[in-house]
C-alpha atoms as a PDB file:
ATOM      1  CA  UNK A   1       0.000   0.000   0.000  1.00  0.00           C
ATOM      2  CA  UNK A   2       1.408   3.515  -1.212  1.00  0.00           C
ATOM      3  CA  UNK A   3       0.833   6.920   1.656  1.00  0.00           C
ATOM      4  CA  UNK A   4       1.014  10.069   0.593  1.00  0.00           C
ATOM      5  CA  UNK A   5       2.414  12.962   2.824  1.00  0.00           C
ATOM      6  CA  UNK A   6       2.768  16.368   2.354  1.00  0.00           C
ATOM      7  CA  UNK A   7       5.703  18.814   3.283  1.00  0.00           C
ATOM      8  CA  UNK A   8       6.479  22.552   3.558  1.00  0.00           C
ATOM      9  CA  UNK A   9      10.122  21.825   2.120  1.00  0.00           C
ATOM     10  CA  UNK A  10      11.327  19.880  -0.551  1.00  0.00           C
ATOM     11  CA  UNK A  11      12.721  16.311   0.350  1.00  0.00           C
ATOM     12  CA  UNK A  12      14.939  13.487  -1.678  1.00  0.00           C
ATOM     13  CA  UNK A  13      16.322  10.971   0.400  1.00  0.00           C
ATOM     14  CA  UNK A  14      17.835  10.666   3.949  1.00  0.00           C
ATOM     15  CA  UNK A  15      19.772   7.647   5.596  1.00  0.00           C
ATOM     16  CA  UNK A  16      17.789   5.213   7.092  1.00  0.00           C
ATOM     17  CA  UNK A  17      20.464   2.940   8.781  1.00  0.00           C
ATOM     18  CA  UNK A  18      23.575   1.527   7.628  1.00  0.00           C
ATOM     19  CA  UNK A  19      22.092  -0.429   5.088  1.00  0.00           C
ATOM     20  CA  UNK A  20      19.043   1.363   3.874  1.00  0.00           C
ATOM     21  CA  UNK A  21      18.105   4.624   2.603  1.00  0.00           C
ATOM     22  CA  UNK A  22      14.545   6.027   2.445  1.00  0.00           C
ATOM     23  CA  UNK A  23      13.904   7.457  -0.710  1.00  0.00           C
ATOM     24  CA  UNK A  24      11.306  10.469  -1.143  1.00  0.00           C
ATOM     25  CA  UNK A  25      10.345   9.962  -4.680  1.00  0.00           C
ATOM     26  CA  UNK A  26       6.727  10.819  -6.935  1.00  0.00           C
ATOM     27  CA  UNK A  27       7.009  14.487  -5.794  1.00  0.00           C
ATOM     28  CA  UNK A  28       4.023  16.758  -6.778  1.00  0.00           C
ATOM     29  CA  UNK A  29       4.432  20.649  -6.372  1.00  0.00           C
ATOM     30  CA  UNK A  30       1.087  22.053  -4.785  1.00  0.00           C
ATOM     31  CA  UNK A  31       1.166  25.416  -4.749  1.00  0.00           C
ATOM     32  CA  UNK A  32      -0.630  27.477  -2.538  1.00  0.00           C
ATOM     33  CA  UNK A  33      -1.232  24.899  -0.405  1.00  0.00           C
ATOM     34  CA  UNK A  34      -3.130  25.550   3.135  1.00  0.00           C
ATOM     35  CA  UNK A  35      -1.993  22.956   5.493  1.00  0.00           C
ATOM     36  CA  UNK A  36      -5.199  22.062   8.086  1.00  0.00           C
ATOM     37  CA  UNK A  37      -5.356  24.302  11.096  1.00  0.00           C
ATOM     38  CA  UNK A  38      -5.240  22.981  14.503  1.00  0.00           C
ATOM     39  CA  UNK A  39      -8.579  23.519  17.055  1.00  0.00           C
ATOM     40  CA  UNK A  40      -9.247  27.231  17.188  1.00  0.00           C
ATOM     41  CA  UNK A  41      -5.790  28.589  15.600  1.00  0.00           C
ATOM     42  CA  UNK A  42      -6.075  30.800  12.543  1.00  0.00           C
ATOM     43  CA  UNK A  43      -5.936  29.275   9.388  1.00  0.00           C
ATOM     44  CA  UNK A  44      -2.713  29.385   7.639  1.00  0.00           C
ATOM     45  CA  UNK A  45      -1.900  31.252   4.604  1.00  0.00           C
ATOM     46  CA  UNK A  46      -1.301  29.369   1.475  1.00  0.00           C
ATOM     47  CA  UNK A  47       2.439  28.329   0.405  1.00  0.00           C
ATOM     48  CA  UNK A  48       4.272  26.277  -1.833  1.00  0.00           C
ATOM     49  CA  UNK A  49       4.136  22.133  -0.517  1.00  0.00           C
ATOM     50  CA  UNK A  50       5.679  19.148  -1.956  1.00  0.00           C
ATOM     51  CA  UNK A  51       3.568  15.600  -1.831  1.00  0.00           C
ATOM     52  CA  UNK A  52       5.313  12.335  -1.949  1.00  0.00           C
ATOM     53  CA  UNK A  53       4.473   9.270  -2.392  1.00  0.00           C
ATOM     54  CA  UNK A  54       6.021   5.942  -1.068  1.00  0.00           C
ATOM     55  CA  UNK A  55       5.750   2.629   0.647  1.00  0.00           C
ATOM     56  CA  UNK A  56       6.192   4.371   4.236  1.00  0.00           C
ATOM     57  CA  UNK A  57       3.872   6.141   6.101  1.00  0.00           C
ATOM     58  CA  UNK A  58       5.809   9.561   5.773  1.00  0.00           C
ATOM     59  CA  UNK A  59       5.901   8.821   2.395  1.00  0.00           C
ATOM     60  CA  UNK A  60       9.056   7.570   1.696  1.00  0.00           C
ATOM     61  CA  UNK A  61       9.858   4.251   0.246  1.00  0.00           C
ATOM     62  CA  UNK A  62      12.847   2.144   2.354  1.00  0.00           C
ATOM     63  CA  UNK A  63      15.342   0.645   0.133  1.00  0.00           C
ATOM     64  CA  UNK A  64      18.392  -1.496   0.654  1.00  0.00           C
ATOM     65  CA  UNK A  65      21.880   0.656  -0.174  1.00  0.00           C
ATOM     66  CA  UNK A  66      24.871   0.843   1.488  1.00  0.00           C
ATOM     67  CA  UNK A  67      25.835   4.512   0.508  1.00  0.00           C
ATOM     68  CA  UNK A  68      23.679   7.433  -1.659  1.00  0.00           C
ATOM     69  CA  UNK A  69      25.086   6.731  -5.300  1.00  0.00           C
ATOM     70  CA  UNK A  70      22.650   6.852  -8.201  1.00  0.00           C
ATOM     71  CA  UNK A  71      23.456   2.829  -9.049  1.00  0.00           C
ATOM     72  CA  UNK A  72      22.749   2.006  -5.294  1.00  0.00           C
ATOM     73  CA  UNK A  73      19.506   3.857  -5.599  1.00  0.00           C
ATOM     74  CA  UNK A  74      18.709   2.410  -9.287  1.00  0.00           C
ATOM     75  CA  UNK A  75      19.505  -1.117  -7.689  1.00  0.00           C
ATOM     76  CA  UNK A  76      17.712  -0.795  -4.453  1.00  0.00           C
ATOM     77  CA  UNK A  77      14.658   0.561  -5.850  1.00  0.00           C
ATOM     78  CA  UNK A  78      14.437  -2.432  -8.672  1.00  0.00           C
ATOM     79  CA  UNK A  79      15.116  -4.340  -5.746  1.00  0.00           C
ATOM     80  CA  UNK A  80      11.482  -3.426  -3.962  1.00  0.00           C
ATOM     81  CA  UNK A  81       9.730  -5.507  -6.910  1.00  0.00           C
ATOM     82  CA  UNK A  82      11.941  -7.754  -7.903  1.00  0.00           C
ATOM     83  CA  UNK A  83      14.791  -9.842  -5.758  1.00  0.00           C
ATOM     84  CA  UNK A  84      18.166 -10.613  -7.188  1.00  0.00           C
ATOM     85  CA  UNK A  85      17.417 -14.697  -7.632  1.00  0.00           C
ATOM     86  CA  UNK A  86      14.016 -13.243  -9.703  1.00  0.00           C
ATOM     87  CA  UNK A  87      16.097 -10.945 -11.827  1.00  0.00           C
ATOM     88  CA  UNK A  88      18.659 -13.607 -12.609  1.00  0.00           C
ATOM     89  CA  UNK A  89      15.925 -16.336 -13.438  1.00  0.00           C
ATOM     90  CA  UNK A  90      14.138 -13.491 -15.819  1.00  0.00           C
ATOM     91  CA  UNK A  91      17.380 -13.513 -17.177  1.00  0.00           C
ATOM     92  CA  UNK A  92      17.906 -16.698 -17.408  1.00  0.00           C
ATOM     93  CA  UNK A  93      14.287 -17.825 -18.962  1.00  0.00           C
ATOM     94  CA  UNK A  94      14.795 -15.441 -21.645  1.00  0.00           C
ATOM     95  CA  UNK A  95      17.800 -16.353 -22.549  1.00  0.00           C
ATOM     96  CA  UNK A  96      17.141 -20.171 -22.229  1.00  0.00           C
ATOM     97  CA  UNK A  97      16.052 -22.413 -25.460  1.00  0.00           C
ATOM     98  CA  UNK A  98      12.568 -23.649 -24.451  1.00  0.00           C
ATOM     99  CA  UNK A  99      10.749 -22.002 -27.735  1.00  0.00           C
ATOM    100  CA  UNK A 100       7.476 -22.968 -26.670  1.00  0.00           C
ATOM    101  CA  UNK A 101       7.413 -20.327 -23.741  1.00  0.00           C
ATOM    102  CA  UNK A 102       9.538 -17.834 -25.466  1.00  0.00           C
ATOM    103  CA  UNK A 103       7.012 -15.475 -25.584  1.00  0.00           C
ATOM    104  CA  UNK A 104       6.181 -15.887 -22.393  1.00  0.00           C
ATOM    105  CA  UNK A 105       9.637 -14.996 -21.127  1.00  0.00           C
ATOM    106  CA  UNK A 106       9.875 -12.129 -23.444  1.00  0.00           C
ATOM    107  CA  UNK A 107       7.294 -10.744 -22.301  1.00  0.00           C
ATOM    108  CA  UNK A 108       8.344 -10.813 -18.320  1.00  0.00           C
ATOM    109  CA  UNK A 109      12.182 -10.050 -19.302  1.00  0.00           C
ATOM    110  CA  UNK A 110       9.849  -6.500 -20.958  1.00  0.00           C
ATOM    111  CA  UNK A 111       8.184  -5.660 -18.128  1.00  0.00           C
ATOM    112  CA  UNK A 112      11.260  -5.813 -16.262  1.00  0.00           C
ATOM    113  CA  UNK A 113      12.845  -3.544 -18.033  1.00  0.00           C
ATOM    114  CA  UNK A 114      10.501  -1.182 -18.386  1.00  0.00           C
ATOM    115  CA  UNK A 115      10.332  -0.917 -14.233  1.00  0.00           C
ATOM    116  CA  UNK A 116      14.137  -0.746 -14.446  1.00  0.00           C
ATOM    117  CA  UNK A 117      14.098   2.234 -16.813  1.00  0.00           C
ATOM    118  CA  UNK A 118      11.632   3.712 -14.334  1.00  0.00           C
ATOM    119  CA  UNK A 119      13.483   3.608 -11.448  1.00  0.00           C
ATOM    120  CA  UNK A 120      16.546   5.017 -13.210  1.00  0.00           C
ATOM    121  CA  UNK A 121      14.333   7.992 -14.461  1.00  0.00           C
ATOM    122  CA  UNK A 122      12.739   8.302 -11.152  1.00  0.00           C
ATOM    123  CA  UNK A 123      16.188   8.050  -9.286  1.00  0.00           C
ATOM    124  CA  UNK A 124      18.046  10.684 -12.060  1.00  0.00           C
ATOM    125  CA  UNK A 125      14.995  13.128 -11.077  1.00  0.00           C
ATOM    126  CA  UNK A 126      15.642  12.660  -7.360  1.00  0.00           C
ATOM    127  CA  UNK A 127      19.543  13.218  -7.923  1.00  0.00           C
ATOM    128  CA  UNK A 128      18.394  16.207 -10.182  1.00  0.00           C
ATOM    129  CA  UNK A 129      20.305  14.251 -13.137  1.00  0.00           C
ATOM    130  CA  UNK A 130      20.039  14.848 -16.396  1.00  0.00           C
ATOM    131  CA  UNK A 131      18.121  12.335 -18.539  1.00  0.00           C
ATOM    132  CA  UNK A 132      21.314  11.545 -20.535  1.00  0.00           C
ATOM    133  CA  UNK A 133      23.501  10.478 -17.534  1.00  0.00           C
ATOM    134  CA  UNK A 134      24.247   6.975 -16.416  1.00  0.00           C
ATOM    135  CA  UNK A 135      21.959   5.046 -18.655  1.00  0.00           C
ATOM    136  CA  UNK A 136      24.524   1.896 -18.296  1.00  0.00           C
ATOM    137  CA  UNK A 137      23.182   0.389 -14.771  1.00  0.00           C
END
């Protein structure tokens, strides 16, 4: 289940422990924005707020990386769907000579990639990288 949570400054990632990262990623831009007023208190004025969405319920999503590089990131968040032994058996199948499921495989190694490419768009845009940079992970 995704949460959404909203922020009066902009966020990207922070270190969740030695081994994991929380990534702050599907960012929306809501501008003029009135947060909800507490019991009684004046209602805020409107501002610029950032919305993101993520596995977490501050909106993050936890992944597994050692340090903040953009093929840590790419890796962990491919990770979150898929686990190393399913990548490798994707892999595999595809590769493999059984003709009568080729399509079959083809099909999965496709979808695959397409989340792969996502993640390495989504991390570029939370590293503020251009589209053209490290396309080789």
């Amino acid at each position: 289940m995704e949460t959404r949570a909203i922020y009066t400054e902009r966020k990207t990632f922070v270190k969740y422990d030695d081994n994991h990262y929380l990534l702050y990623l599907n960012e929306e831009v809501l501008e003029n924005h009135v947060s909800e007023g507490h019991g009684g208190e004046p209602e805020p004025e409107p501002r610029v707020a950032y919305a993101y969405t993520g596995t977490c319920e501050d909106g993050g999503t936890l992944i597994e990386a050692a340090d903040a590089t953009y093929e840590r990131f790419v890796s962990g968040l491919v990770r979150t769907r898929y686990s190393a032994d399913r990548v490798e058996a994707i892999t595999l199948n595809k590769l493999g000579s059984d003709n009568e499921r080729k399509a079959e495989f083809e099909a999965e190694f496709a979808c695959l990639e397409r989340y792969r490419n996502d993640c390495k768009a989504r991390v570029r845009a939370l590293l503020g990288m251009s589209e053209s940079v490290s396309n080789t992970l």
